[in-house]
Protein backbone atom coordinates (compact mmCIF):
# COMPACT_ATOMS: atom_id res chain seq x y z
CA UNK A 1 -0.58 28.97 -13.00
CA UNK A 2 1.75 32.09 -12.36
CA UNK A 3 1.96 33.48 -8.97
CA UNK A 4 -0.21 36.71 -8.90
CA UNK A 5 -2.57 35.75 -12.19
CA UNK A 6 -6.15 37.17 -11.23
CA UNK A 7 -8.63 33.94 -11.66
CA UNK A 8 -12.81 34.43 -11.31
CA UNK A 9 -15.67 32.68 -11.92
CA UNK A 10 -18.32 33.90 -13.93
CA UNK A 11 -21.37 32.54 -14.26
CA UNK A 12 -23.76 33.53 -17.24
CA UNK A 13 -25.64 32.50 -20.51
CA UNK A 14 -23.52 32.07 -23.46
CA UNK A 15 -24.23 34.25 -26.74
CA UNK A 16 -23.57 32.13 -29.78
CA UNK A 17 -22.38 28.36 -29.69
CA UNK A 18 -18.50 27.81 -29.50
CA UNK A 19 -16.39 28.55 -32.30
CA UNK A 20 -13.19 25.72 -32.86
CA UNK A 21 -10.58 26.27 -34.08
CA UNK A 22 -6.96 25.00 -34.61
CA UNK A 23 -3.94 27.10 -34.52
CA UNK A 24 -0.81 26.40 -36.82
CA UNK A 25 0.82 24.30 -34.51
CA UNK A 26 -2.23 21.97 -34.27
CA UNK A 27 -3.37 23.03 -30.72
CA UNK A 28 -7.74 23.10 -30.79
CA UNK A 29 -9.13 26.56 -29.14
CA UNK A 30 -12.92 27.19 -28.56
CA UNK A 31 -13.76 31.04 -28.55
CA UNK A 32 -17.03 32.04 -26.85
CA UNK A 33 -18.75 34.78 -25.02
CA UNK A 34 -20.32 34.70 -21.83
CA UNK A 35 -23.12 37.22 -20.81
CA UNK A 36 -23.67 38.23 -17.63
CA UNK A 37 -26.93 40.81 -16.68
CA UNK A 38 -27.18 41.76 -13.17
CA UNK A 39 -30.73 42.02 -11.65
CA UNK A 40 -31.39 44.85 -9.33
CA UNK A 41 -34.63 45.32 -6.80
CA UNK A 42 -36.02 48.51 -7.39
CA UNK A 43 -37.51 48.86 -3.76
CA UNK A 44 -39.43 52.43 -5.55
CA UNK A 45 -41.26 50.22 -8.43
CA UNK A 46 -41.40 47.25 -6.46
CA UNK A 47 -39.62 45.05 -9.24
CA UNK A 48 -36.63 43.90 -10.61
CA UNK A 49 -34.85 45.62 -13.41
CA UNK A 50 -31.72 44.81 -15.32
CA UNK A 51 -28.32 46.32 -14.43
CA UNK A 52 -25.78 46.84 -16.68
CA UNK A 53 -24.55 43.41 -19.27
CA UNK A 54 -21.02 42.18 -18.59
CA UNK A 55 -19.93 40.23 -21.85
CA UNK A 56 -16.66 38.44 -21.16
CA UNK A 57 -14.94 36.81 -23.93
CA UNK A 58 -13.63 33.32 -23.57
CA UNK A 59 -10.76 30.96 -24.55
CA UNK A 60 -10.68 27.30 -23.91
CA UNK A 61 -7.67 25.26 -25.35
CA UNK A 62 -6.56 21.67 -26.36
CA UNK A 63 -9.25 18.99 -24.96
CA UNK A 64 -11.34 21.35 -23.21
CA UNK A 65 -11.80 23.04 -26.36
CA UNK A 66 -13.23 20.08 -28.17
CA UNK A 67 -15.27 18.88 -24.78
CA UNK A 68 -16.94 22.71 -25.37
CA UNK A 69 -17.60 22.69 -28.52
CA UNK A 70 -19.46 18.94 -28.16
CA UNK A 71 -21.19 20.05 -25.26
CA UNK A 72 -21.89 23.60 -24.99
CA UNK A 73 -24.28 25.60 -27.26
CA UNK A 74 -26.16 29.00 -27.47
CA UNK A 75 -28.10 30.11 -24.42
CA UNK A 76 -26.73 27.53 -21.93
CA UNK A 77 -26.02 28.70 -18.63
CA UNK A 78 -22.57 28.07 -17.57
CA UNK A 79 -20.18 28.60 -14.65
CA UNK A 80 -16.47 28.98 -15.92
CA UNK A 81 -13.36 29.57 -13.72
CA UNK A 82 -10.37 30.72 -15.25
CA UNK A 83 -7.60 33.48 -15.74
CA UNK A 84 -8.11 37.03 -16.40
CA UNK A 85 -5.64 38.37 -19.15
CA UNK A 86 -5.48 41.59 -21.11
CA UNK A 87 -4.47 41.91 -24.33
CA UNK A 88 -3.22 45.44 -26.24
CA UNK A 89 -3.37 45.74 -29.68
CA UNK A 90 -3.35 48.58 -32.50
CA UNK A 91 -7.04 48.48 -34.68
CA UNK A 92 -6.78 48.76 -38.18
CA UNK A 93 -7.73 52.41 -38.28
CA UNK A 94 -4.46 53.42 -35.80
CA UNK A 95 -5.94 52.82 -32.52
CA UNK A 96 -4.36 51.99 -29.68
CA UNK A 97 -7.50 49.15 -27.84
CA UNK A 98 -7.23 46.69 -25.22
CA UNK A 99 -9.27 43.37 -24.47
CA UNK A 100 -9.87 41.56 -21.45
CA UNK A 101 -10.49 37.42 -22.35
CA UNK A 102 -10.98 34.66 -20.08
CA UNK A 103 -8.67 31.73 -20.25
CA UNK A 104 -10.67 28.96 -18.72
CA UNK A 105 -9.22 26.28 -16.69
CA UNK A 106 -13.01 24.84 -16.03
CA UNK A 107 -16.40 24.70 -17.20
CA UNK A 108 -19.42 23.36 -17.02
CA UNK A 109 -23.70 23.97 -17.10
CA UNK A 110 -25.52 25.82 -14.13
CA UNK A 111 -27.65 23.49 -13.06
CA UNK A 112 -29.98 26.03 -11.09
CA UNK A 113 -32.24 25.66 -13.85
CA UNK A 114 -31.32 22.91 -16.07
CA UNK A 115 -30.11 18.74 -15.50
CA UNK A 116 -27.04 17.70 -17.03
CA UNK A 117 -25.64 13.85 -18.52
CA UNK A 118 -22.36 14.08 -18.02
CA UNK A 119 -20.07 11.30 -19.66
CA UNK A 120 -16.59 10.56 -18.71
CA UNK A 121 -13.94 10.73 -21.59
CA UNK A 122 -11.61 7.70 -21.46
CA UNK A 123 -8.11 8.90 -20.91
CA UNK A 124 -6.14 5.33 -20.57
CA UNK A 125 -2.93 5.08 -22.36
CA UNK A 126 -2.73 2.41 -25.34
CA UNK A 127 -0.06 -0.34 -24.80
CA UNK A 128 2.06 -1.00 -22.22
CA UNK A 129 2.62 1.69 -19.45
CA UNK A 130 4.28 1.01 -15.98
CA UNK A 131 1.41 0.17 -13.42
CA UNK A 132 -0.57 -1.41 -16.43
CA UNK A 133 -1.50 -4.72 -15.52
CA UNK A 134 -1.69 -5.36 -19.55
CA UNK A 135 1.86 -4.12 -19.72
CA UNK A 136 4.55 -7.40 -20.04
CA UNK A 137 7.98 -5.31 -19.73
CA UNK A 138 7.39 -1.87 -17.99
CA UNK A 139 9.80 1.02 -18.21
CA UNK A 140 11.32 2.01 -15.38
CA UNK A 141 14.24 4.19 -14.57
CA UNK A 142 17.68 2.53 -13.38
CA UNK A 143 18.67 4.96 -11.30
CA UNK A 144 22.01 5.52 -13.62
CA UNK A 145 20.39 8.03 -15.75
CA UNK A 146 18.91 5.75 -17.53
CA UNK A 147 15.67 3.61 -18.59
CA UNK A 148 15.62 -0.23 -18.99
CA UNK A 149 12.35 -2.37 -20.21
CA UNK A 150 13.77 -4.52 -17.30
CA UNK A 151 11.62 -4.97 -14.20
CA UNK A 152 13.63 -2.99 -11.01
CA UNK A 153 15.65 -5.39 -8.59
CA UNK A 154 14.45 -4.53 -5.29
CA UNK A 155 17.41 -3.09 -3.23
CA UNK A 156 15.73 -3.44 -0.05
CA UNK A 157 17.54 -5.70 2.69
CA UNK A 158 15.99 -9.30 3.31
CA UNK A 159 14.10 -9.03 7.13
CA UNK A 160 15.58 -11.44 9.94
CA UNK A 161 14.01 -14.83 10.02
CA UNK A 162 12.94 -13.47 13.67
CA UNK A 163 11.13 -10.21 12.76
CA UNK A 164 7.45 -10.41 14.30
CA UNK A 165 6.30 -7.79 11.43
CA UNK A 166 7.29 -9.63 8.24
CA UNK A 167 6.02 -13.28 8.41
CA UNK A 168 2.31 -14.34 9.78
CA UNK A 169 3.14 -16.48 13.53
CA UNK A 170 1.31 -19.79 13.77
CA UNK A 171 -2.27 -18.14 14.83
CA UNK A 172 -1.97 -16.42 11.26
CA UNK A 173 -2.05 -12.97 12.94
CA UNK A 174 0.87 -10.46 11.16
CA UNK A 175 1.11 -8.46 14.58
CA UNK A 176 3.29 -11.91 15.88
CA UNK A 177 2.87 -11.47 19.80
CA UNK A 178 1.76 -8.16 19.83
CA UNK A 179 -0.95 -7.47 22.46
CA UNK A 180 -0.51 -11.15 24.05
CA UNK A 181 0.04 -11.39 27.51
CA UNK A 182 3.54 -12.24 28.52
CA UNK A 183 4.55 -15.66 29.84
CA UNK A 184 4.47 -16.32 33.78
CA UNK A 185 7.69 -16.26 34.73
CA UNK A 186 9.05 -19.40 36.49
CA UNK A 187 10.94 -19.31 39.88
């Protein structure tokens, strides 16, 4: 995120279910609109009325795209942070218009009046990745500028036979003497 992007919230129904697309360099976006109707006590009539609609048009790109268009559909209540950005183009008849959209980082259902299932998407690499206990040779950088399927040597210095912190004592504790009383000295 750029320094000095303007990022809300909104929360609102949506109007129609997602629509998903894929651009010509393969990337997914779901378009969508979110409504927003502000209600207003009228202290005078003693009720609530409506105030003015706010209908904010929304982007969501790569995963997040296809998680919205599996989850989300018309009506659904939804809170969606993201960043504002305007857009200037000229209309067809020679007009000069400008949009405001929505780029969402996240999403998900209101649950003020509603329950959700959520289920987690499993994002583990296939085959061997450094850290993976299912991985036989990991990749890891040499330190030359370059990458070896070679475990790392450990360049750390061997401790002293006599360091307290690195081998258990005979009572098994790793804190060696540590918080023992000292020997009586003899005279």
């Amino acid at each position: 995120m750029a320094i000095g992007e303007t990022v809300i919230t909104i929360v609102g129904n949506l109007t129609a279910d997602p629509e998903l697309r894929t651009t010509g360099q393969g990337a997914q976006v779901a378009s969508f609109t979110i409504a927003n109707t502000a209600r207003v006590y009228n202290k005078q009539t003693g009720q609530y009325e409506d105030g003015a609609a706010l209908f904010m048009r929304c982007s969501a790109w790569r995963d997040m795209a296809s998680h919205c268009a599996q989850s989300l559909a018309k009506g659904m209540r939804v809170i969606a942070q993201g960043r504002l950005q305007q857009h200037s183009y000229q209309a067809q008849d020679g007009t000069n218009r400008t949009v405001m959209e929505l780029q969402v980082d996240e999403i998900g259902p209101s649950l003020r009046y509603a329950t959700a299932q959520v289920s987690r998407i499993d994002r583990r690499p296939q085959g061997p990745v450094y850290g993976n206990p299912a991985a036989q040779t990991p990749t890891v950088n040499t330190g030359a500028g370059g990458w070896s399927q070679q475990p790392a040597q450990s360049t750390q210095p061997a401790a002293p036979a006599d360091d307290p912190w690195d081998a258990p004592s005979d009572d098994r504790s790793s804190f060696g003497g540590f918080g023992k009383p000292d020997p009586e000295p003899e005279f």
